[in-house]
N, C-alpha and C. Protein backbone atom coordinates (compact mmCIF):
# COMPACT_ATOMS: atom_id res chain seq x y z
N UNK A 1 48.18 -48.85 -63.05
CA UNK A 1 47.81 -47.95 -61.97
C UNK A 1 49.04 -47.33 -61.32
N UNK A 2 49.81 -48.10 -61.23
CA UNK A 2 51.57 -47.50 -60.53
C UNK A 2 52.10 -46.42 -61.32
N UNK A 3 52.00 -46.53 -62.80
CA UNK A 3 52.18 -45.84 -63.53
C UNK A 3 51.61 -44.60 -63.67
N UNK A 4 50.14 -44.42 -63.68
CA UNK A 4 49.37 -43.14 -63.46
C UNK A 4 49.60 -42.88 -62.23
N UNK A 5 49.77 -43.32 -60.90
CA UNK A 5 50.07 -42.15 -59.51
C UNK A 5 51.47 -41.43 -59.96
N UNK A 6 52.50 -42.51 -60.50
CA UNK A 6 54.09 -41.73 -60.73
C UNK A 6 53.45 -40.64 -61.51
N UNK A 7 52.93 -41.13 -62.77
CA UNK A 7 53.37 -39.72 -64.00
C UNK A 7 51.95 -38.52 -63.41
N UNK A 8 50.83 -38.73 -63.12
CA UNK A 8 49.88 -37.96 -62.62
C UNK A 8 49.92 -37.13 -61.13
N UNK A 9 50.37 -37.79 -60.21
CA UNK A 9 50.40 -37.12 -58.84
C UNK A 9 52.00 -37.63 -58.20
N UNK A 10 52.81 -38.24 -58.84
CA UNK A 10 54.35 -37.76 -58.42
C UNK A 10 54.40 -38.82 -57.40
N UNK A 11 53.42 -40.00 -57.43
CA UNK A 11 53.88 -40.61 -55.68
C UNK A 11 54.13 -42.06 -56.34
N UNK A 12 55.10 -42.80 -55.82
CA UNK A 12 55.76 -43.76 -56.29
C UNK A 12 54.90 -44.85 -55.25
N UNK A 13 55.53 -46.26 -55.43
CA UNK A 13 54.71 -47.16 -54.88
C UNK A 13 55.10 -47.43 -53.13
N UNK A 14 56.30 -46.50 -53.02
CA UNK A 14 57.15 -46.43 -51.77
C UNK A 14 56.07 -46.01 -50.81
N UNK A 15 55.56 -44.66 -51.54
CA UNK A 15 55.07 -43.53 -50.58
C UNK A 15 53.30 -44.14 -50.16
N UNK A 16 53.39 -45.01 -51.09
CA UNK A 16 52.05 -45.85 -50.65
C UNK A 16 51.91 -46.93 -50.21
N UNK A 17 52.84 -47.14 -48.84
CA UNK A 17 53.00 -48.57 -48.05
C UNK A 17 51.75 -48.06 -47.05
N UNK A 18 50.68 -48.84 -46.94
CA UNK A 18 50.05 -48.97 -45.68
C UNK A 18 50.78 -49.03 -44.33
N UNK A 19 49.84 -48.11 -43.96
CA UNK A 19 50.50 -47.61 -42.64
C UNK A 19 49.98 -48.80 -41.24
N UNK A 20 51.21 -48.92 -40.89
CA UNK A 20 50.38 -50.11 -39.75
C UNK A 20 49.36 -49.51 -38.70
N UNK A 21 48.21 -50.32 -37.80
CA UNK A 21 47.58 -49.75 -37.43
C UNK A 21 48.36 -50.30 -35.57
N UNK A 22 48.05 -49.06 -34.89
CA UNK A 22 48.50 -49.62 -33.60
C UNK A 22 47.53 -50.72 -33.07
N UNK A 23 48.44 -51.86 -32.23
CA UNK A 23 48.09 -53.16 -32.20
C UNK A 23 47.17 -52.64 -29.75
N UNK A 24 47.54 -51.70 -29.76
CA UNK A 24 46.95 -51.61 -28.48
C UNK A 24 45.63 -50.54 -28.95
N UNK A 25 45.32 -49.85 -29.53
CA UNK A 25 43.86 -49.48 -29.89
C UNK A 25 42.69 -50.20 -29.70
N UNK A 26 41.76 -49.48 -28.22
CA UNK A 26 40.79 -50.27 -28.42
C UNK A 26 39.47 -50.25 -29.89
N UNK A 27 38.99 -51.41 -29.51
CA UNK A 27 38.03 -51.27 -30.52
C UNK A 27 36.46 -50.91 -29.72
N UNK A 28 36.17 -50.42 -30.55
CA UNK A 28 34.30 -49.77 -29.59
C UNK A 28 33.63 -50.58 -30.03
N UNK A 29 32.71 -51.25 -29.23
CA UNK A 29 31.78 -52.37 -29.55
C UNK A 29 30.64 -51.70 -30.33
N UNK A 30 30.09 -52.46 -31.11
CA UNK A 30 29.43 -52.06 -32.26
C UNK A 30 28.00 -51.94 -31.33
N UNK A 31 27.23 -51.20 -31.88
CA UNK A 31 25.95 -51.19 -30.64
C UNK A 31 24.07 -52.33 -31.22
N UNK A 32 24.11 -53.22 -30.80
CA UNK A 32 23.06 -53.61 -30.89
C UNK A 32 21.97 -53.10 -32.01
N UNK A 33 21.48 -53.49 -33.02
CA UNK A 33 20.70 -52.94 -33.60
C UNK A 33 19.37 -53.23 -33.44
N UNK A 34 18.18 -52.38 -33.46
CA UNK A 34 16.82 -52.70 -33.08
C UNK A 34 16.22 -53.75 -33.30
N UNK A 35 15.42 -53.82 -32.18
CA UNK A 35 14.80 -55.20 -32.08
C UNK A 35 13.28 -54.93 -33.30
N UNK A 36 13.45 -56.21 -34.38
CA UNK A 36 12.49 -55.79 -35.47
C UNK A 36 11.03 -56.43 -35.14
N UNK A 37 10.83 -57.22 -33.95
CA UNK A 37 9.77 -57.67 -33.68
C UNK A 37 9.36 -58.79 -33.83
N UNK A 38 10.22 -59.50 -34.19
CA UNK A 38 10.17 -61.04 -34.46
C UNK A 38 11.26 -61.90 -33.40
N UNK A 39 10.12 -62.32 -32.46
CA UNK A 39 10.77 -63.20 -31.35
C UNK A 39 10.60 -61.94 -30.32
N UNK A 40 11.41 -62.42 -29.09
CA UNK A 40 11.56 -61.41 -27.96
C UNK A 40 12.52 -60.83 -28.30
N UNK A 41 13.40 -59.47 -27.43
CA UNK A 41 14.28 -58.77 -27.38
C UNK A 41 14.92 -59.65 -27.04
N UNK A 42 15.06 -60.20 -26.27
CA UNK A 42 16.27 -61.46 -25.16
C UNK A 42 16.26 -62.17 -26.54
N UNK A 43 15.83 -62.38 -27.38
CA UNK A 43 16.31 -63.53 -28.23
C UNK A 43 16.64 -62.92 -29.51
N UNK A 44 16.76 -61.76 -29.75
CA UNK A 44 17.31 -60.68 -30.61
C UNK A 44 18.82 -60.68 -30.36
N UNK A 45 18.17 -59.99 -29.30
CA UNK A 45 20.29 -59.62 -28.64
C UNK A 45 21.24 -60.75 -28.69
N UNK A 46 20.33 -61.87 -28.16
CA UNK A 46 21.50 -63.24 -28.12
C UNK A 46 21.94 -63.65 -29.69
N UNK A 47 21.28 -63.20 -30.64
CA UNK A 47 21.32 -63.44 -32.12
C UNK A 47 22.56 -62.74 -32.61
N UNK A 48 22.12 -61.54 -32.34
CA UNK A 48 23.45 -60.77 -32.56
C UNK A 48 24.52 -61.07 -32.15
N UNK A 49 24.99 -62.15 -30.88
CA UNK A 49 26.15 -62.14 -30.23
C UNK A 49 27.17 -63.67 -31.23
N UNK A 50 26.31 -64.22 -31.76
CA UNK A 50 26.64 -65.87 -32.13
C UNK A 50 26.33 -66.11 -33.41
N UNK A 51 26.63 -67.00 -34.16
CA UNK A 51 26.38 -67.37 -35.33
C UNK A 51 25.26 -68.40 -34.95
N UNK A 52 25.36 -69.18 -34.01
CA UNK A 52 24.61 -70.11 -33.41
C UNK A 52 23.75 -69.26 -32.27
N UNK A 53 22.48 -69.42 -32.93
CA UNK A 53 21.80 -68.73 -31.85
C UNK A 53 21.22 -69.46 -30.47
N UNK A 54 21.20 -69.16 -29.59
CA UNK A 54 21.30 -70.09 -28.32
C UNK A 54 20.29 -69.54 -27.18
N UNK A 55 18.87 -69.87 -26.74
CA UNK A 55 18.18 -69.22 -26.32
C UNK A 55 18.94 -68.23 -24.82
N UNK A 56 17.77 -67.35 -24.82
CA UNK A 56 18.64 -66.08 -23.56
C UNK A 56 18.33 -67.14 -21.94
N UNK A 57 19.25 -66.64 -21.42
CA UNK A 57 19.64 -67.62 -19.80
C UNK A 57 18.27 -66.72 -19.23
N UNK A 58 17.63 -67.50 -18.20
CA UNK A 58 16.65 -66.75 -17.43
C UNK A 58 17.59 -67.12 -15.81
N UNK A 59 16.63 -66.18 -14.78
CA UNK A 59 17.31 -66.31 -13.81
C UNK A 59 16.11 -67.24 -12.87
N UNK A 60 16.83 -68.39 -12.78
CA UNK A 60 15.85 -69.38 -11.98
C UNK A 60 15.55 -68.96 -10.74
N UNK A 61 16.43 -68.50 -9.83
CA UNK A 61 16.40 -67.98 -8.81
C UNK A 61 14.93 -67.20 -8.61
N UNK A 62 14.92 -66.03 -9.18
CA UNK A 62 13.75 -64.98 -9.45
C UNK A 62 12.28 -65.42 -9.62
N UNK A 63 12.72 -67.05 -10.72
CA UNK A 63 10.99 -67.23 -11.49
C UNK A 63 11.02 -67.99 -9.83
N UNK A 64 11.95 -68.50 -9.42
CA UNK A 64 10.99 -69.36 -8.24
C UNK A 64 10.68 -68.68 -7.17
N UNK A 65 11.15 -67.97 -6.53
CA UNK A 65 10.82 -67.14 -5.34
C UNK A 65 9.41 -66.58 -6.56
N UNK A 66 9.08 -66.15 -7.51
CA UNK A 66 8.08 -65.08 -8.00
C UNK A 66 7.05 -65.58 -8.18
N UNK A 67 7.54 -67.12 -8.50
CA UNK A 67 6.17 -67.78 -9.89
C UNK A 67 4.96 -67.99 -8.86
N UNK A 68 3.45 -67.35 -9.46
CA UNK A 68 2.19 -67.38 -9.22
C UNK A 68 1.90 -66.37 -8.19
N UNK A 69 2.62 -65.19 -8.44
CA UNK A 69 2.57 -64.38 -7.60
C UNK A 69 2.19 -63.22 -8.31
N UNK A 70 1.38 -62.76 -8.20
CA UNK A 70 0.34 -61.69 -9.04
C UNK A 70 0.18 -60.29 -8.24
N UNK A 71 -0.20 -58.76 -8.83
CA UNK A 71 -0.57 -58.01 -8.68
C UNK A 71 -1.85 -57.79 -9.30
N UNK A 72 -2.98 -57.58 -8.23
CA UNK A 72 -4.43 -57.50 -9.38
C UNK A 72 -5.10 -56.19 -8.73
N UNK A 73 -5.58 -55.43 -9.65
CA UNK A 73 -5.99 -54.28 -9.52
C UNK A 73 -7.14 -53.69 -10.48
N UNK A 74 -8.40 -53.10 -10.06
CA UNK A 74 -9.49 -52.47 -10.74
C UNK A 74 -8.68 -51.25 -11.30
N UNK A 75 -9.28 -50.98 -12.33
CA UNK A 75 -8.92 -50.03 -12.96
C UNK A 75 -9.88 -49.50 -14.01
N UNK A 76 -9.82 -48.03 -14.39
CA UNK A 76 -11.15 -47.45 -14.95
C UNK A 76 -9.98 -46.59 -16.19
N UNK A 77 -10.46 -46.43 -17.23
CA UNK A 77 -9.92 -45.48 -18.41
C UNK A 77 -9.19 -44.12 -17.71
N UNK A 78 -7.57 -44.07 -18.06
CA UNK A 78 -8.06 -42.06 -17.61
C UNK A 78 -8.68 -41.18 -18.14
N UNK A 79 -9.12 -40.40 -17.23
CA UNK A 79 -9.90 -39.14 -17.14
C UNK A 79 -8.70 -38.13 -17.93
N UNK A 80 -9.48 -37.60 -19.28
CA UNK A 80 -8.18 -36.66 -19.83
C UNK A 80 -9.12 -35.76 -20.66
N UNK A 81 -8.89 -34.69 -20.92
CA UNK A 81 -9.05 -34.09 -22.03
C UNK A 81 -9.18 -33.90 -23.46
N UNK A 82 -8.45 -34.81 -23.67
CA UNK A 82 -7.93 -34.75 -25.38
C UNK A 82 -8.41 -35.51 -26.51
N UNK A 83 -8.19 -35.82 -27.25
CA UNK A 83 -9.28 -36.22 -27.92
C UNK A 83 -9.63 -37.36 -28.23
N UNK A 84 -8.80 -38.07 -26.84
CA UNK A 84 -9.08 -39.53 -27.18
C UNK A 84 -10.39 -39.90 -26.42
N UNK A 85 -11.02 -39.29 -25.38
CA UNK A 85 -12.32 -39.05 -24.49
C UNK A 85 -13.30 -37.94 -25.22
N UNK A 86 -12.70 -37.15 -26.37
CA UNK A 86 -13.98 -36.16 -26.35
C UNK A 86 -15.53 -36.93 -27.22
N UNK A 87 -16.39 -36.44 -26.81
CA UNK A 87 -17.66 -37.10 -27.45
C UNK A 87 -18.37 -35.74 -28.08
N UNK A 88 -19.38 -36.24 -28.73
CA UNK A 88 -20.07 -35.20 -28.84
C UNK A 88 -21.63 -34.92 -27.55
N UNK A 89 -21.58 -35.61 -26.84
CA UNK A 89 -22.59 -35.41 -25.66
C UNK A 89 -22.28 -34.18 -24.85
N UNK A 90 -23.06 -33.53 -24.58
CA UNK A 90 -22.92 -32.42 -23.21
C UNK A 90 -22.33 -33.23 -22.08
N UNK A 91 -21.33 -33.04 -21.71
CA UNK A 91 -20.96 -33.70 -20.52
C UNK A 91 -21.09 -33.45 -19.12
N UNK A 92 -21.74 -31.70 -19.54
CA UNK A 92 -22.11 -31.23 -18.09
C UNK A 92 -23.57 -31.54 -18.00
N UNK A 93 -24.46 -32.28 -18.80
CA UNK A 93 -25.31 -33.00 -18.46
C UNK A 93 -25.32 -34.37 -16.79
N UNK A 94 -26.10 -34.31 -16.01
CA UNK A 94 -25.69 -35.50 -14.98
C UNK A 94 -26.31 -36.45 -15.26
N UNK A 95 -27.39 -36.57 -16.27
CA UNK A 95 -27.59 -37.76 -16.51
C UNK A 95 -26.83 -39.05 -17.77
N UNK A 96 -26.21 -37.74 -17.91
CA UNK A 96 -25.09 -38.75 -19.12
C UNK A 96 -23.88 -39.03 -18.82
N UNK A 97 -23.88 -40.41 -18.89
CA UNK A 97 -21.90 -40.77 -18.25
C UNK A 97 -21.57 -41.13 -19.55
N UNK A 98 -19.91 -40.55 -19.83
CA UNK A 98 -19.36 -40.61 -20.73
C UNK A 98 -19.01 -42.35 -21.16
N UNK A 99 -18.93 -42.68 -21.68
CA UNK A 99 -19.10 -44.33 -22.22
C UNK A 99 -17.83 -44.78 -21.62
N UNK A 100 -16.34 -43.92 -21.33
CA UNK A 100 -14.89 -44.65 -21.14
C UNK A 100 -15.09 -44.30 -19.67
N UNK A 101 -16.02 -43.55 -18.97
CA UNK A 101 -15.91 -43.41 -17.50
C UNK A 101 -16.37 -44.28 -16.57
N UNK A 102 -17.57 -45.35 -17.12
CA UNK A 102 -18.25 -46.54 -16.38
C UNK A 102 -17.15 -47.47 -16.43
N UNK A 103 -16.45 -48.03 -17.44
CA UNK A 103 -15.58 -49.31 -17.95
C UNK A 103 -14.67 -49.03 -16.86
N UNK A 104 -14.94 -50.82 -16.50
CA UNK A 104 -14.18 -50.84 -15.68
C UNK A 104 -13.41 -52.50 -16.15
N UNK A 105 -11.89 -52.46 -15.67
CA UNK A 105 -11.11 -53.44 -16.01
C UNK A 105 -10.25 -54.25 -14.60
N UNK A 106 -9.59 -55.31 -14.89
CA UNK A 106 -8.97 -55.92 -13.90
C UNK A 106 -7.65 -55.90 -14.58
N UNK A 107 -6.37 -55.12 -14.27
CA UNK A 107 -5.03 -55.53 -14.50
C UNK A 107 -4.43 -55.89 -13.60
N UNK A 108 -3.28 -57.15 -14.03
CA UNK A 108 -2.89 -58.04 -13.45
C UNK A 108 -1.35 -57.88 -14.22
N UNK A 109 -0.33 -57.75 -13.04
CA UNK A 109 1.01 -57.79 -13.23
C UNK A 109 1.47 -59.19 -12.74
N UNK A 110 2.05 -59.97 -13.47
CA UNK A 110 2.41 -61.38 -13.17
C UNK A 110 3.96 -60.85 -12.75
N UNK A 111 4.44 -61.27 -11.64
CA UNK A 111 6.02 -60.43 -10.83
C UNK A 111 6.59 -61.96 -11.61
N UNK A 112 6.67 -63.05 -12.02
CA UNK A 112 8.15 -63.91 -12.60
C UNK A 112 8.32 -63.55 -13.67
N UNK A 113 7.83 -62.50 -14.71
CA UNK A 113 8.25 -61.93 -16.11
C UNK A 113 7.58 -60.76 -16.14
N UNK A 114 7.22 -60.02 -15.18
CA UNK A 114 6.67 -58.46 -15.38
C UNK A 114 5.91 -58.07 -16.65
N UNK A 115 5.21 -59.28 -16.94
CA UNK A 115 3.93 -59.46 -17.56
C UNK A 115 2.87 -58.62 -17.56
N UNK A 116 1.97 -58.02 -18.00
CA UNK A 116 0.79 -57.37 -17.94
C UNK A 116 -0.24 -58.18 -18.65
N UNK A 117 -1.92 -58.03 -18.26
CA UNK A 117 -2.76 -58.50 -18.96
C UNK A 117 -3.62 -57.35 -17.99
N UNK A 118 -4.84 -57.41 -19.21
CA UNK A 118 -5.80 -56.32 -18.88
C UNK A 118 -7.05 -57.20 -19.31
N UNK A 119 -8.22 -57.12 -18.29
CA UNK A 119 -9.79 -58.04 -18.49
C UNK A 119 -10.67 -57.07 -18.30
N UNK A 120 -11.86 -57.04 -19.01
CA UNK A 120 -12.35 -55.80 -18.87
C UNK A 120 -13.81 -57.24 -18.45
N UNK A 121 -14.34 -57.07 -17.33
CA UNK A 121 -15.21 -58.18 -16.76
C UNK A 121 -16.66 -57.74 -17.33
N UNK A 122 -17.68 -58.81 -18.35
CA UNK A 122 -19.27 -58.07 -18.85
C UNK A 122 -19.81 -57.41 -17.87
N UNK A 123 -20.60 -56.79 -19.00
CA UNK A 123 -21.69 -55.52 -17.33
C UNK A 123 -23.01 -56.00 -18.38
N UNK A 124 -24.00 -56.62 -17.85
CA UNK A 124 -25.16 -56.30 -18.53
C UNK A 124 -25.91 -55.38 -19.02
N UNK A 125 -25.92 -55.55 -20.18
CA UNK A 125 -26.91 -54.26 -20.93
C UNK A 125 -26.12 -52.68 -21.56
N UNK A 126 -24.79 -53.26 -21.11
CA UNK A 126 -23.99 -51.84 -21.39
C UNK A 126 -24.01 -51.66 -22.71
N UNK A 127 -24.15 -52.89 -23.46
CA UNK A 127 -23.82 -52.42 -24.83
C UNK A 127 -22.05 -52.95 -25.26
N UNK A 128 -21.34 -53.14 -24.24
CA UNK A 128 -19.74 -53.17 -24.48
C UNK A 128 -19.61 -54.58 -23.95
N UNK A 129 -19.35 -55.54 -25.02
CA UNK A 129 -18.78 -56.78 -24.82
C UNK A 129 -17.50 -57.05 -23.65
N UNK A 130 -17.42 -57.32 -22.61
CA UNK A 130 -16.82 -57.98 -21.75
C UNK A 130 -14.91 -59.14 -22.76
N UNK A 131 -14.40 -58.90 -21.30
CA UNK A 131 -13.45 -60.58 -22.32
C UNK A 131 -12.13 -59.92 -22.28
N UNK A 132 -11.21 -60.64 -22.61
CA UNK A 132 -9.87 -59.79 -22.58
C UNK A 132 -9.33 -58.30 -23.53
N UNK A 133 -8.94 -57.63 -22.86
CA UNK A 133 -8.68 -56.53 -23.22
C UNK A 133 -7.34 -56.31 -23.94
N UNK A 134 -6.47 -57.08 -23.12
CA UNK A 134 -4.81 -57.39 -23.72
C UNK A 134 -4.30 -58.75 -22.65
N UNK A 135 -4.10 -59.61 -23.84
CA UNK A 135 -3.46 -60.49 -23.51
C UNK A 135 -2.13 -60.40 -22.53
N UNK A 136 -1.51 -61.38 -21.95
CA UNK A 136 -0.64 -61.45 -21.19
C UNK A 136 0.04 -62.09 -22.73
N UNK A 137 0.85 -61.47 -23.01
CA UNK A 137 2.16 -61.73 -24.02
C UNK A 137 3.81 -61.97 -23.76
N UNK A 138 4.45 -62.40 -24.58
CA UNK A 138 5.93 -63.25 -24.65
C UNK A 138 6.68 -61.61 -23.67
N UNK A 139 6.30 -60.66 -24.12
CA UNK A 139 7.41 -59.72 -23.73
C UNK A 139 6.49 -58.52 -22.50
N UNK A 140 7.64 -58.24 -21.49
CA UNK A 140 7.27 -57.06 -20.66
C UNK A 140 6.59 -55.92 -21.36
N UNK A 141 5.46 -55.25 -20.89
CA UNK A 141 4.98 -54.32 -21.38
C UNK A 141 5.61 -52.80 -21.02
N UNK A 142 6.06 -52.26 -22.04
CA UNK A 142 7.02 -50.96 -21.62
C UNK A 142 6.35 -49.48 -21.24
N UNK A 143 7.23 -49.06 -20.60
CA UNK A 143 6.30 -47.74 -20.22
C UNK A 143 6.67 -46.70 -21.66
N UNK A 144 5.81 -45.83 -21.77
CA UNK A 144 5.66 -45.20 -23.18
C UNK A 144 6.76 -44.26 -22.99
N UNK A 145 7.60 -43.88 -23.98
CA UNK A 145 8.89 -43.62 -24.12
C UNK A 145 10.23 -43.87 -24.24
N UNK A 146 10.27 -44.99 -23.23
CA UNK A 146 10.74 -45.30 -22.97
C UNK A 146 11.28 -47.18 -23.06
N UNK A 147 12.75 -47.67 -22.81
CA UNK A 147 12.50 -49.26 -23.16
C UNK A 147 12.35 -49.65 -21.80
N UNK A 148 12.12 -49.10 -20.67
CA UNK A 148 11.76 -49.90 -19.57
C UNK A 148 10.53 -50.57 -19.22
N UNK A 149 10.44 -51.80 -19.28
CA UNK A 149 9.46 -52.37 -18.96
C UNK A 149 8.45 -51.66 -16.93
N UNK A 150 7.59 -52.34 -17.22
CA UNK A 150 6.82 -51.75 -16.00
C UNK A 150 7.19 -52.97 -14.42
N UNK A 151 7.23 -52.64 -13.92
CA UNK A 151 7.66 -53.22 -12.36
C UNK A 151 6.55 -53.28 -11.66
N UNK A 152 7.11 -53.88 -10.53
CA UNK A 152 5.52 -53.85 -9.55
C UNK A 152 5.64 -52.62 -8.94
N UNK A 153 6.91 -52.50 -8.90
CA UNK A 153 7.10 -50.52 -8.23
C UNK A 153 6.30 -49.49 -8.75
N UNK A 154 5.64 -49.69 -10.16
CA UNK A 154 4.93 -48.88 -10.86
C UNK A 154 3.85 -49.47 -10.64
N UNK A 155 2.93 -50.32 -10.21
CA UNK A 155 1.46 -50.31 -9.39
C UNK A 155 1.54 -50.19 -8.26
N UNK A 156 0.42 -49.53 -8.12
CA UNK A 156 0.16 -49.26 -6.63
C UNK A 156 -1.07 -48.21 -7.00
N UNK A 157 -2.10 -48.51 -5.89
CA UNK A 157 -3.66 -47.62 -6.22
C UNK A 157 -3.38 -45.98 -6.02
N UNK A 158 -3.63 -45.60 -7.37
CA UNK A 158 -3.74 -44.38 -7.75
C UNK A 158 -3.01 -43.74 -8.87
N UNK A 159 -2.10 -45.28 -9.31
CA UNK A 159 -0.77 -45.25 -10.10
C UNK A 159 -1.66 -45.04 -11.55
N UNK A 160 -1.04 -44.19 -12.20
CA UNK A 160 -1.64 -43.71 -13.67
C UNK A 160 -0.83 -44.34 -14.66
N UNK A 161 -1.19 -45.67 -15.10
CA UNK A 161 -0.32 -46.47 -16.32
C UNK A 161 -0.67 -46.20 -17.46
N UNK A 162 0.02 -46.22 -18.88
CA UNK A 162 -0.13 -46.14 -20.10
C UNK A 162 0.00 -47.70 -20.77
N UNK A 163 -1.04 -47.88 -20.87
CA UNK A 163 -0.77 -49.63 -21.84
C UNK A 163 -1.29 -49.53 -22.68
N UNK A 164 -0.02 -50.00 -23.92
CA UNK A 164 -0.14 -49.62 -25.67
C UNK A 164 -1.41 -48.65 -25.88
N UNK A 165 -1.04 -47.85 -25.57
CA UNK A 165 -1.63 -46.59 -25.73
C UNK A 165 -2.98 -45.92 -25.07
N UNK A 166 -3.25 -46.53 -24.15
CA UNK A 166 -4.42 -46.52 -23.34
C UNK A 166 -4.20 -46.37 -21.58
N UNK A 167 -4.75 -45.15 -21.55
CA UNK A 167 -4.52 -45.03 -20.01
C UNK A 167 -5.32 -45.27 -19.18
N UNK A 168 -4.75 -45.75 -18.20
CA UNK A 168 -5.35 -46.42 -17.07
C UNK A 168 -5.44 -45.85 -15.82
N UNK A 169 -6.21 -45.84 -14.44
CA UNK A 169 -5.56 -45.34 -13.40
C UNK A 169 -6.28 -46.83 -12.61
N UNK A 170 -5.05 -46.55 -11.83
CA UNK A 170 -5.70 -48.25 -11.18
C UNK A 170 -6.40 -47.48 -9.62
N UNK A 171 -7.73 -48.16 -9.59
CA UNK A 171 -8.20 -47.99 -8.58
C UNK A 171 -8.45 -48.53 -6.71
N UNK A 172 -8.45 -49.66 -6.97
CA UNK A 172 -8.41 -50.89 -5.81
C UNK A 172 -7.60 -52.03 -5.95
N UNK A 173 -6.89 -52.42 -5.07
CA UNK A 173 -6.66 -53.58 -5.19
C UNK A 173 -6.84 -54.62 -4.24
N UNK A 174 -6.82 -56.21 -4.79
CA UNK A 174 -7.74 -57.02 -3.12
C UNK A 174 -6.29 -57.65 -2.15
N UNK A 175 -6.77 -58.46 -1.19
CA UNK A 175 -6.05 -58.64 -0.47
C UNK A 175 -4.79 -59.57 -0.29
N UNK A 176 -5.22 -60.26 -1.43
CA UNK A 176 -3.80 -61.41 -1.64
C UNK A 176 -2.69 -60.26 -2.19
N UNK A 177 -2.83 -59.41 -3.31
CA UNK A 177 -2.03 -58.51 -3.84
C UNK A 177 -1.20 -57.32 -2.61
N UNK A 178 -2.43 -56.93 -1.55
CA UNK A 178 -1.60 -56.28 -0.55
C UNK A 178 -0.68 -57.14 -0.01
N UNK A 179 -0.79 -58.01 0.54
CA UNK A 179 -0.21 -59.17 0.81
C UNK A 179 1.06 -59.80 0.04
N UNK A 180 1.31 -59.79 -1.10
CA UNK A 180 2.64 -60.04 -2.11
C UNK A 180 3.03 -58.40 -2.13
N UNK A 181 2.52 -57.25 -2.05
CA UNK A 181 3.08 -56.03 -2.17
C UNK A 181 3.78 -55.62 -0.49
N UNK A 182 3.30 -56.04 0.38
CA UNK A 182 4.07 -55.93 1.83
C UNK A 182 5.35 -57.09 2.22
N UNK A 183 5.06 -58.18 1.26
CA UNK A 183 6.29 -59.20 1.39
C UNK A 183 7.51 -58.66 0.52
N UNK A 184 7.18 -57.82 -0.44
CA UNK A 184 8.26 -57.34 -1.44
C UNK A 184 8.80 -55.75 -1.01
N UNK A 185 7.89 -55.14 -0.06
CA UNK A 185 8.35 -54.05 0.92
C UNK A 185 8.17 -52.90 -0.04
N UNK A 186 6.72 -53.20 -0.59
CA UNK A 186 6.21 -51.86 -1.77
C UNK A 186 5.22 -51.02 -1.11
């Protein structure tokens, strides 16, 4: 190979000393790669940091001032246009209610992991089985677009939520919840 750079391109083994690299250059941290859905995010990221993976630190402080402290709120389907509500019924009929406009649900924001769960409570005779709607699961439920999870700052009656793909507008909420929402100064 020394031989073909001399007789082919004229450069001897001199002219090909690696060049040192400066020793004060920062280096740019490599950026996190997506979370593939196995386990939580918090236990993704900590994966990436260690060879030894080591569960993510929670902040004790937070779960104890928080733990059993709930946001609960009625809530009805949104009212939209598009074609996730269209039927084929006349809707300017008054004796026909559209099937997603009666349903009514209970969501519940758990404030020590900004948890969501959605209960949709039986109605007799509706035809629509009652029972959980979405579980309360390992990870914060995110607002659509975006990776921010939802806060209690984002309920409050009249607040229009998107959960995994289903919109909500929350309608009422009872009095223990006003009550944890005036201690937190919402």
């Amino acid at each position: 190979t020394r031989a073909f750079y001399l007789e082919e391109m004229g450069r001897s083994a001199a002219d090909m000393v690696p060049c040192p690299l400066p020793t004060d250059a920062p280096k740019s941290p490599a950026p996190p790669p997506p979370h593939n859905g196995f386990g939580s995010e918090a236990d993704s990221l900590r994966n990436c940091h260690s060879l030894i993976p080591r569960p993510p630190k929670h902040d004790f402080r937070h779960w104890e001032a928080n733990d059993g402290k709930t946001l609960r709120f009625t809530a009805r389907f949104e009212r939209s246009t598009g074609s996730v509500t269209q039927c084929s019924y006349d809707r300017s009929s008054p004796s026909v209610i559209h099937p997603r406009d009666e349903r009514r649900f209970v969501v519940t924001l758990y404030l020590v992991d900004n948890t969501v769960s959605v209960y949709e409570p039986p109605v007799r005779n509706s035809g629509i089985v009652g029972g959980k709607f979405l579980e309360r699961t390992l990870e914060p439920v995110r607002k659509p677009n975006s990776r921010a999870p939802y806060t209690a700052r984002d309920f409050y009656v009249g607040a229009a939520l998107t959960i995994h793909s289903h919109g909500f507008t929350l309608l009422t909420t009872d009095s223990s919840s006003e009550h944890t929402m005036a201690e937190l100064g919402l």
